[in-house]
N, C-alpha and C. Protein backbone atom coordinates (compact mmCIF):
# COMPACT_ATOMS: atom_id res chain seq x y z
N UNK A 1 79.54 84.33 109.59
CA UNK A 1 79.91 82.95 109.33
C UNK A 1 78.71 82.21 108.75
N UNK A 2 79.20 81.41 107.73
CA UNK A 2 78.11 80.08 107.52
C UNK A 2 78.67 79.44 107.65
N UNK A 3 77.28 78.42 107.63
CA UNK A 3 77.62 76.75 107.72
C UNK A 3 77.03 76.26 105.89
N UNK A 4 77.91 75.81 105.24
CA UNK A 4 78.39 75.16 103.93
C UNK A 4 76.94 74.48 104.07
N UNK A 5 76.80 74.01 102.40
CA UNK A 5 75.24 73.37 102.42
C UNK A 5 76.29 71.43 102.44
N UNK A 6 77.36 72.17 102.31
CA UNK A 6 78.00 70.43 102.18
C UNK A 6 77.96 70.16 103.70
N UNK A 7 78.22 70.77 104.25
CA UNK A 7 78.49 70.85 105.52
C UNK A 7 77.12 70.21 106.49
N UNK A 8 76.01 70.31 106.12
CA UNK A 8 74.83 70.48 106.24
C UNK A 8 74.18 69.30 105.56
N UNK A 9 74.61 68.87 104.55
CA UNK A 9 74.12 67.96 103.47
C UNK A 9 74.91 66.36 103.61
N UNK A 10 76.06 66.65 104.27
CA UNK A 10 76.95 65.57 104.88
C UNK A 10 76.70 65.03 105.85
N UNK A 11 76.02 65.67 106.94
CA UNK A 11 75.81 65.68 108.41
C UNK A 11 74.41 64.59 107.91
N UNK A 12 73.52 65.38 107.20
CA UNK A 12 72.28 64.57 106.94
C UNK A 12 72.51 63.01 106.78
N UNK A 13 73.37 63.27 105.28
CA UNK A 13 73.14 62.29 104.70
C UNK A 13 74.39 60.84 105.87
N UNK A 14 74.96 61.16 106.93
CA UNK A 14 75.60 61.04 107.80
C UNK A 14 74.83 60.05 108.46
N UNK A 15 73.71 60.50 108.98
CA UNK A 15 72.59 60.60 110.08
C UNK A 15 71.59 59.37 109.17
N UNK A 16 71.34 60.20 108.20
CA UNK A 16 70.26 58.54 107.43
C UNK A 16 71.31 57.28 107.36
N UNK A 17 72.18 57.89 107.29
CA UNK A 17 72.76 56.07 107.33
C UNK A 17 73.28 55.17 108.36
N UNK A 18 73.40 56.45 109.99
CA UNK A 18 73.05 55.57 110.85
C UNK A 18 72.03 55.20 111.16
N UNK A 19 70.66 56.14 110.96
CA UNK A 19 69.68 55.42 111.03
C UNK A 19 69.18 54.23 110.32
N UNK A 20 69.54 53.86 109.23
CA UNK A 20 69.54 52.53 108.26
C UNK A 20 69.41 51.25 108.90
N UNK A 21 69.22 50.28 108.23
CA UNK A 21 69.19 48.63 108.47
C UNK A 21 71.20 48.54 108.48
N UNK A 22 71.85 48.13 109.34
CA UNK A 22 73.09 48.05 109.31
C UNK A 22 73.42 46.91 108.40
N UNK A 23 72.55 46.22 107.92
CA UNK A 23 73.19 45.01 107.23
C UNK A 23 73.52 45.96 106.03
N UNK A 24 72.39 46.54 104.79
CA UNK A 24 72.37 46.85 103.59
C UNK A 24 72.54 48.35 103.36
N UNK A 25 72.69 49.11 104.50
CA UNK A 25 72.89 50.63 104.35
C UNK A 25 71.61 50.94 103.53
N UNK A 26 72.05 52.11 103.18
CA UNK A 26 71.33 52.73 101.79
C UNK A 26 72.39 53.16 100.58
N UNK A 27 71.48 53.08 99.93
CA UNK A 27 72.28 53.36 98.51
C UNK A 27 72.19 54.77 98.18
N UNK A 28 73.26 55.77 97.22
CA UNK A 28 72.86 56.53 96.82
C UNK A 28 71.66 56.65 95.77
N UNK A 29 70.91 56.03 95.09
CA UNK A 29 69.59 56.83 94.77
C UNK A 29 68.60 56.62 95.80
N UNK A 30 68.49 56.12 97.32
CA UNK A 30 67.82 55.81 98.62
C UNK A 30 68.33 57.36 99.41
N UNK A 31 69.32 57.36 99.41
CA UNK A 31 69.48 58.62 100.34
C UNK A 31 68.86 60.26 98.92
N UNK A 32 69.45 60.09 98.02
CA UNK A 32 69.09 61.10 97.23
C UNK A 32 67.56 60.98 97.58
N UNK A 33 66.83 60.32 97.26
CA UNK A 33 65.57 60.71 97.39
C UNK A 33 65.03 61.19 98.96
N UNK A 34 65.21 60.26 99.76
CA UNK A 34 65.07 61.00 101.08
C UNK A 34 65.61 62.56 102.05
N UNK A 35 66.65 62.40 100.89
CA UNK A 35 67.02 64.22 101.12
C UNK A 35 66.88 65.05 100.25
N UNK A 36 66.32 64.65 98.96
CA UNK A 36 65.87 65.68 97.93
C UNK A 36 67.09 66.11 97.33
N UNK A 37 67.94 65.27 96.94
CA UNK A 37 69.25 65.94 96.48
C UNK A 37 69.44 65.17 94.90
N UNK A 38 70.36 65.69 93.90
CA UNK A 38 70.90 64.63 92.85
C UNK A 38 71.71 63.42 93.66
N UNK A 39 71.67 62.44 92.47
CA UNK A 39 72.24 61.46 92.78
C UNK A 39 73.81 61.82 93.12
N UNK A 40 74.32 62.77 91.79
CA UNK A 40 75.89 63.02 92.09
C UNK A 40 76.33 63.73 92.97
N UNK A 41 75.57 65.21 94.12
CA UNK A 41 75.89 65.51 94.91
C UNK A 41 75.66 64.22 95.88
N UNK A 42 74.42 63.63 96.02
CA UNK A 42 74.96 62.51 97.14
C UNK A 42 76.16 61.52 97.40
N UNK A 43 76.71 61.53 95.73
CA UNK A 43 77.73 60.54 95.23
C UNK A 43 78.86 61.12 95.83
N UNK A 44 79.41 62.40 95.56
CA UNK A 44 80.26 63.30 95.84
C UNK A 44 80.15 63.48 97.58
N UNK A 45 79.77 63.53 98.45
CA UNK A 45 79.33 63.56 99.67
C UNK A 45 79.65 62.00 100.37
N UNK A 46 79.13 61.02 99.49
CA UNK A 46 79.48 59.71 100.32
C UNK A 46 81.10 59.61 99.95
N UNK A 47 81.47 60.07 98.76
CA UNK A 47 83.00 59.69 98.52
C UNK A 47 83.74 60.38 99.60
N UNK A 48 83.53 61.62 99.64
CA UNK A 48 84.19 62.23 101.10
C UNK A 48 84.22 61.42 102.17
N UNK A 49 82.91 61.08 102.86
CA UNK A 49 82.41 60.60 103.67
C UNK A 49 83.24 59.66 104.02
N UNK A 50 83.19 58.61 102.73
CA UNK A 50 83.84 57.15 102.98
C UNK A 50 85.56 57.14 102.62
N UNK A 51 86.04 58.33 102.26
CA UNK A 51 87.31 58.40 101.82
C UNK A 51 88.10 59.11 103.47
N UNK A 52 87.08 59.72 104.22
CA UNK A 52 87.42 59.91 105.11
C UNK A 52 87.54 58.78 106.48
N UNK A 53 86.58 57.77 106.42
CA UNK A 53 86.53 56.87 107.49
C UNK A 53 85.19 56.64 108.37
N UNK A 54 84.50 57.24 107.63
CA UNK A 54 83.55 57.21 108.61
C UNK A 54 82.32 56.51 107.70
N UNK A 55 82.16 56.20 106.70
CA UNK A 55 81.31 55.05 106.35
C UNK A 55 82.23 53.92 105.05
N UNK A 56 81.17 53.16 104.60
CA UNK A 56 81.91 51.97 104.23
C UNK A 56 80.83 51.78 103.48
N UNK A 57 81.25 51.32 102.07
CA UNK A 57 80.24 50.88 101.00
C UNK A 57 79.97 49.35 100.95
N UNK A 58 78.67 48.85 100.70
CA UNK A 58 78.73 47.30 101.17
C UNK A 58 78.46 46.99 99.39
N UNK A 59 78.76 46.25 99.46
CA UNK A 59 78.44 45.58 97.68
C UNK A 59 77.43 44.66 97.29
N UNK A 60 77.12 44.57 96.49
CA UNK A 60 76.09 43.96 95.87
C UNK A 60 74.64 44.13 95.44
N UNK A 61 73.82 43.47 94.94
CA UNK A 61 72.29 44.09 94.68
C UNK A 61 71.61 45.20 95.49
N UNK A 62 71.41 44.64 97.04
CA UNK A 62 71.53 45.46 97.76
C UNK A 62 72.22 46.48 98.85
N UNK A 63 73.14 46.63 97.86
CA UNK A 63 74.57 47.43 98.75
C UNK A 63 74.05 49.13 98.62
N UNK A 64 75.13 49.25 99.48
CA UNK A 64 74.78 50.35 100.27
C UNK A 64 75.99 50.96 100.86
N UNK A 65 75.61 52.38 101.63
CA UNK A 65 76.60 52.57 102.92
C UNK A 65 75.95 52.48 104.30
N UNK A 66 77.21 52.06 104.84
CA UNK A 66 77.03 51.43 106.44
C UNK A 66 78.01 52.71 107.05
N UNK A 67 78.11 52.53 108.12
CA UNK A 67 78.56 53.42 108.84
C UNK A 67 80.05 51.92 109.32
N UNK A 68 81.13 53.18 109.10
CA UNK A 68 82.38 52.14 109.46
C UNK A 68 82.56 52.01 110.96
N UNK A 69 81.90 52.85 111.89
CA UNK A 69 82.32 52.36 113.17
C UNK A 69 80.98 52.77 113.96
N UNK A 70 80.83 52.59 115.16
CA UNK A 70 79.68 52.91 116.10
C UNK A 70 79.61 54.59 115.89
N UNK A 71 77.90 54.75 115.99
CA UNK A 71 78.09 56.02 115.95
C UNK A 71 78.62 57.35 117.27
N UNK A 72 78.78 56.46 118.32
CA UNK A 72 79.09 57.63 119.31
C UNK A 72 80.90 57.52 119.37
N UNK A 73 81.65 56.77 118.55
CA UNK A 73 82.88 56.80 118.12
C UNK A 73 83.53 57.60 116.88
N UNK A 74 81.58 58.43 116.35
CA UNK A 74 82.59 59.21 115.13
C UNK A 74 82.42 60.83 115.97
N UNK A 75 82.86 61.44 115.81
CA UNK A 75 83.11 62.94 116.31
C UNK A 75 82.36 64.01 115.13
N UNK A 76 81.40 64.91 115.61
CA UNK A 76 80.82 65.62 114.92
C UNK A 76 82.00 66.72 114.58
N UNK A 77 82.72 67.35 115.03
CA UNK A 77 83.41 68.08 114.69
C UNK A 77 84.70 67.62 113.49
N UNK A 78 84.86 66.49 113.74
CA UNK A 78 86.37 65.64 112.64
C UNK A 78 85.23 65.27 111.48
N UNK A 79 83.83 65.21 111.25
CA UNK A 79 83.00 64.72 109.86
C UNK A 79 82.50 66.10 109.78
N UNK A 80 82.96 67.52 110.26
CA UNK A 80 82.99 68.62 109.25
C UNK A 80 83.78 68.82 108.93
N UNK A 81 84.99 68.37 109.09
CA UNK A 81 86.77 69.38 109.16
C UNK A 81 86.78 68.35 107.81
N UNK A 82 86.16 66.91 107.42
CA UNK A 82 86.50 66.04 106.60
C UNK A 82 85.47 66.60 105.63
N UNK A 83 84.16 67.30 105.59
CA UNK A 83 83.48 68.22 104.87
C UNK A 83 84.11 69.45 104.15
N UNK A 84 84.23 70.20 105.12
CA UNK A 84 84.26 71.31 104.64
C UNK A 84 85.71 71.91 105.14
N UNK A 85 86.50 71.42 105.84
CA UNK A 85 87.61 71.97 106.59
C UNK A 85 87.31 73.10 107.68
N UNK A 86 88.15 73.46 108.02
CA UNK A 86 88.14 74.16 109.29
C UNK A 86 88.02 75.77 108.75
N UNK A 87 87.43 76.56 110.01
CA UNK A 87 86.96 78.30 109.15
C UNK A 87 88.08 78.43 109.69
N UNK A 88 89.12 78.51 110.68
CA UNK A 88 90.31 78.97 110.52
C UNK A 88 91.58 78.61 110.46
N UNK A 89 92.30 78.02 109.75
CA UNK A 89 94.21 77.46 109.90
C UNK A 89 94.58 78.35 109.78
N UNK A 90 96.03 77.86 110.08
CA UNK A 90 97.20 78.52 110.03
C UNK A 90 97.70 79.00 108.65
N UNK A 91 97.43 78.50 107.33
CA UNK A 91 97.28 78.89 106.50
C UNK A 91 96.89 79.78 105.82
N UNK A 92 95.74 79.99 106.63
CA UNK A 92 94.79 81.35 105.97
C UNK A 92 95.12 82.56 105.84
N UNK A 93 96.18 82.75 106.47
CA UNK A 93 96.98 84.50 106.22
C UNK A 93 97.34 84.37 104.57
N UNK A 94 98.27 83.08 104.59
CA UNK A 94 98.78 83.37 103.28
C UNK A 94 97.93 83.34 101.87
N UNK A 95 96.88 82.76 102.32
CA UNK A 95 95.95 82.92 101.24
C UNK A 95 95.40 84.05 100.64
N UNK A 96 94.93 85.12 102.41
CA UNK A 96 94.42 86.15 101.83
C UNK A 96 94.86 87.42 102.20
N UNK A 97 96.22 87.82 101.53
CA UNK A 97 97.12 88.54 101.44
C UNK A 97 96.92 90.08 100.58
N UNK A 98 95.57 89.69 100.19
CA UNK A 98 94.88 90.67 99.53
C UNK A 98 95.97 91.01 98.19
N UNK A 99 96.54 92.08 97.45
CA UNK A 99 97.56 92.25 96.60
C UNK A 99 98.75 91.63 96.59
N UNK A 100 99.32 91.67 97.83
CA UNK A 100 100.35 91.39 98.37
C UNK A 100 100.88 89.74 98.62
N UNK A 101 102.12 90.05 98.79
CA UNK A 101 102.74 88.24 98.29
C UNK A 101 102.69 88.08 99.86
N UNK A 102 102.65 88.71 100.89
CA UNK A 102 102.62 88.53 102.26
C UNK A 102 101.68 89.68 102.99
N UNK A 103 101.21 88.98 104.08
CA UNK A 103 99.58 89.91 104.96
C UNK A 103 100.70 90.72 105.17
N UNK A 104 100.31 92.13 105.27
CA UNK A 104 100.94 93.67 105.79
C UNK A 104 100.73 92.93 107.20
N UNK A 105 99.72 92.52 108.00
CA UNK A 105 99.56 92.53 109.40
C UNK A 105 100.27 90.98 109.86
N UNK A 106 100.89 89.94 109.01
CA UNK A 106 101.78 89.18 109.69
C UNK A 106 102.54 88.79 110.76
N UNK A 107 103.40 90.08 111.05
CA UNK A 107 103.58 89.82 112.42
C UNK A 107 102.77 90.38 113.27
N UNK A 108 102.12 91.15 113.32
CA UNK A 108 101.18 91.27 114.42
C UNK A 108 99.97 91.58 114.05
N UNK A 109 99.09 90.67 114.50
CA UNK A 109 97.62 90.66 113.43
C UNK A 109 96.35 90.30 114.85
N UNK A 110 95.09 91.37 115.21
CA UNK A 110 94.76 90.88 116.32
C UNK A 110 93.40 90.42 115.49
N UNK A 111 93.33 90.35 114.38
CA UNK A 111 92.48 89.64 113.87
C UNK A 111 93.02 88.11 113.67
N UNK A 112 93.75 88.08 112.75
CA UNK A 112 94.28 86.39 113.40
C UNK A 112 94.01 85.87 114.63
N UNK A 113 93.98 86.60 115.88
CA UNK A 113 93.81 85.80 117.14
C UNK A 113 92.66 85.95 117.06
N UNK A 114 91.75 86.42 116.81
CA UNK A 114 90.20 86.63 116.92
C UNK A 114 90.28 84.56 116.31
N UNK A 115 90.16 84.55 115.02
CA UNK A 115 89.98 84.05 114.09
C UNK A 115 90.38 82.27 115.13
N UNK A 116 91.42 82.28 115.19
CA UNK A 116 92.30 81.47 116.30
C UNK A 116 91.26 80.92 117.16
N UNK A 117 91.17 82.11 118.09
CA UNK A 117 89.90 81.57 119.45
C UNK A 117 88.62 81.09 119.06
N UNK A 118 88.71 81.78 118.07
CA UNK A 118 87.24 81.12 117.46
C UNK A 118 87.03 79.65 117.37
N UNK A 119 88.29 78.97 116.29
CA UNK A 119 88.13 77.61 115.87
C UNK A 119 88.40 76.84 116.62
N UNK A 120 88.74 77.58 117.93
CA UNK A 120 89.97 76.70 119.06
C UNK A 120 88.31 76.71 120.21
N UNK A 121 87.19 77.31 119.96
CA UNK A 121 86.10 77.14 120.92
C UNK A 121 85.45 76.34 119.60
N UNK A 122 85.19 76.51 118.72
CA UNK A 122 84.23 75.65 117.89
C UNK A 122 85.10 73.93 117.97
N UNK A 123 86.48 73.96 117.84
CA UNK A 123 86.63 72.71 118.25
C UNK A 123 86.42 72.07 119.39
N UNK A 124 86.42 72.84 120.10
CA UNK A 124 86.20 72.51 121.83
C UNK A 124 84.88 71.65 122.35
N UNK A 125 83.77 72.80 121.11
CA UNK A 125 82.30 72.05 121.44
C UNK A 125 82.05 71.08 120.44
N UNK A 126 82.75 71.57 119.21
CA UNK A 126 82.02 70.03 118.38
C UNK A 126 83.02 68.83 118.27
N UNK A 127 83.99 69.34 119.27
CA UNK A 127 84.64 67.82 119.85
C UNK A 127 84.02 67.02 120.56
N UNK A 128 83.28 67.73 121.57
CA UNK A 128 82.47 67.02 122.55
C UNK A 128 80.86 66.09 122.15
N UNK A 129 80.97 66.22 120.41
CA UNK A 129 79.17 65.87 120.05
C UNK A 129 79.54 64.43 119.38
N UNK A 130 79.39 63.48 119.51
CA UNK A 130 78.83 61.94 118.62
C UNK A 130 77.79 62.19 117.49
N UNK A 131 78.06 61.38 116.37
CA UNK A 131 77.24 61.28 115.83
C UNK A 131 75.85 60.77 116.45
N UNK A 132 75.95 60.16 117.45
CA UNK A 132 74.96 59.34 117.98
C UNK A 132 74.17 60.41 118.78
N UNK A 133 74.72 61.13 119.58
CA UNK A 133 74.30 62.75 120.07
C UNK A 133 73.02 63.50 118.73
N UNK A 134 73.14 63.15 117.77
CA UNK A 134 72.08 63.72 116.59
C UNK A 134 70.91 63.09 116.27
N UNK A 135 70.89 61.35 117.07
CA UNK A 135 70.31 60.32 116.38
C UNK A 135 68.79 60.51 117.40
N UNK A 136 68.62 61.36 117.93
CA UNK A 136 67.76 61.53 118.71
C UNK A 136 66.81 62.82 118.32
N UNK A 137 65.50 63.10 119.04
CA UNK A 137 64.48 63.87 118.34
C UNK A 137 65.23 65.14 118.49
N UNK A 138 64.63 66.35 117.75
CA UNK A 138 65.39 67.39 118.05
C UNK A 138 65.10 67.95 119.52
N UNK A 139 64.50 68.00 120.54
CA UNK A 139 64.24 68.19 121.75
C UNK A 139 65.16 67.51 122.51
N UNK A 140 65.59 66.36 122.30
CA UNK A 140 66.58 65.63 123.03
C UNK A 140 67.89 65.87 122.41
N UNK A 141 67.91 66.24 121.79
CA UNK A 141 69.01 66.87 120.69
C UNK A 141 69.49 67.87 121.37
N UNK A 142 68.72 68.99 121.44
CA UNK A 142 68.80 70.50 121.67
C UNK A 142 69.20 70.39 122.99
N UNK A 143 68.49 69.48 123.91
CA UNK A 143 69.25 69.39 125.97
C UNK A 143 70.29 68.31 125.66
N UNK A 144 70.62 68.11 125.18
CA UNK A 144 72.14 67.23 125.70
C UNK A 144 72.96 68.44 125.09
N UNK A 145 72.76 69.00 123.70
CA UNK A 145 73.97 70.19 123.72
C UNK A 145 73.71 71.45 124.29
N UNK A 146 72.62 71.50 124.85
CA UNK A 146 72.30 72.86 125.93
C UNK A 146 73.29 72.19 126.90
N UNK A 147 73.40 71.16 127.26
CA UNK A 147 74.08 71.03 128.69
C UNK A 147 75.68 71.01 127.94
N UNK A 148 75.61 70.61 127.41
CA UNK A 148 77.42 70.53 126.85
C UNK A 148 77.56 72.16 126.87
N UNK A 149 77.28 72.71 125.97
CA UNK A 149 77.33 74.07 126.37
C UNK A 149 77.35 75.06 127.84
N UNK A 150 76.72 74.52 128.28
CA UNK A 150 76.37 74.98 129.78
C UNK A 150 78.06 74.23 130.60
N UNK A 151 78.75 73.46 130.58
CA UNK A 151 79.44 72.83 130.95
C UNK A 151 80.86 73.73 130.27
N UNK A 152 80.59 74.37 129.15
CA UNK A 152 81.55 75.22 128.91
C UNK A 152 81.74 76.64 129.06
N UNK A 153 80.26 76.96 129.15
CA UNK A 153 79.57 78.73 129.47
C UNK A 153 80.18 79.05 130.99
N UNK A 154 80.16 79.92 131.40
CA UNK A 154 80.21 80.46 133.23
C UNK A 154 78.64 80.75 132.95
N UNK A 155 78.17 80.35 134.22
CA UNK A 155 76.98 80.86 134.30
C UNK A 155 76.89 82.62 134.53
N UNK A 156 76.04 83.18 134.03
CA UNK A 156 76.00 84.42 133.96
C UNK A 156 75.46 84.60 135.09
N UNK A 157 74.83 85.99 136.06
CA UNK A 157 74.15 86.65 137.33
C UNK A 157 73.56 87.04 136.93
């Protein structure tokens, strides 16, 4: 599995704009430069972003994006699924059917359930993260989702 550079590049550029002045946001050539990116991948990234709900463009000289709601009200897991979509739907058989107009393993496929449990635990934990959960150093970062994790793990013997 990877994680998408949009995926990765969204989250960032996510994160600088809660960290921002909330009046004036930042602008895309403000975030491009602070993440080393073109202007049009940043452009392309805030349109998602803001077409999804989770920021808001402010207008004028010094306009910018703001973040449309508090950050421990946006969900880290729903601003990747609005990135990059989900690694597994229900869809995905029919896509990759290899030759065939339908998967040979359709009705009974124990890779599909692999695939299933997977997205059904990755939603589980990155349901549980805030954007605001990121806005912190990476040390304080790393123990609040060590413990979220730990809260979903069995402890091992």
């Amino acid at each position: 599995m990877k994680i998408s550079a949009q995926d990765e590049y969204g989250l960032r550029i996510l994160i600088r704009i809660a960290e921002a002045d909330e009046q004036n946001g930042l602008s895309i050539p403000q975030l491009s430069e602070l993440e080393g990116m073109s202007d049009s991948y940043v452009g392309k990234l805030t349109r998602t972003l803001r077409l999804a709900g989770f920021i808001e463009s402010t207008r004028g000289q010094k306009g910018g994006y703001v973040l449309a709601q508090p950050p421990e009200n946006i969900n880290v897991g729903e601003v990747l699924r609005a990135l990059g979509g989900a690694l597994f739907d229900e869809g995905f058989c029919n896509k990759h059917s290899a030759g065939f107009r339908i998967c040979t393993n359709s009705v009974d496929c124990s890779v599909r359930s692999l695939w299933r449990v997977v997205q059904q635990s990755l939603d589980h934990i990155l349901g549980q993260i805030s954007l605001k959960d990121l806005l912190a150093s990476e040390t304080e970062t790393n123990s609040a989702l060590e413990q979220i994790l730990s809260q979903i793990q069995p402890a091992t013997a």
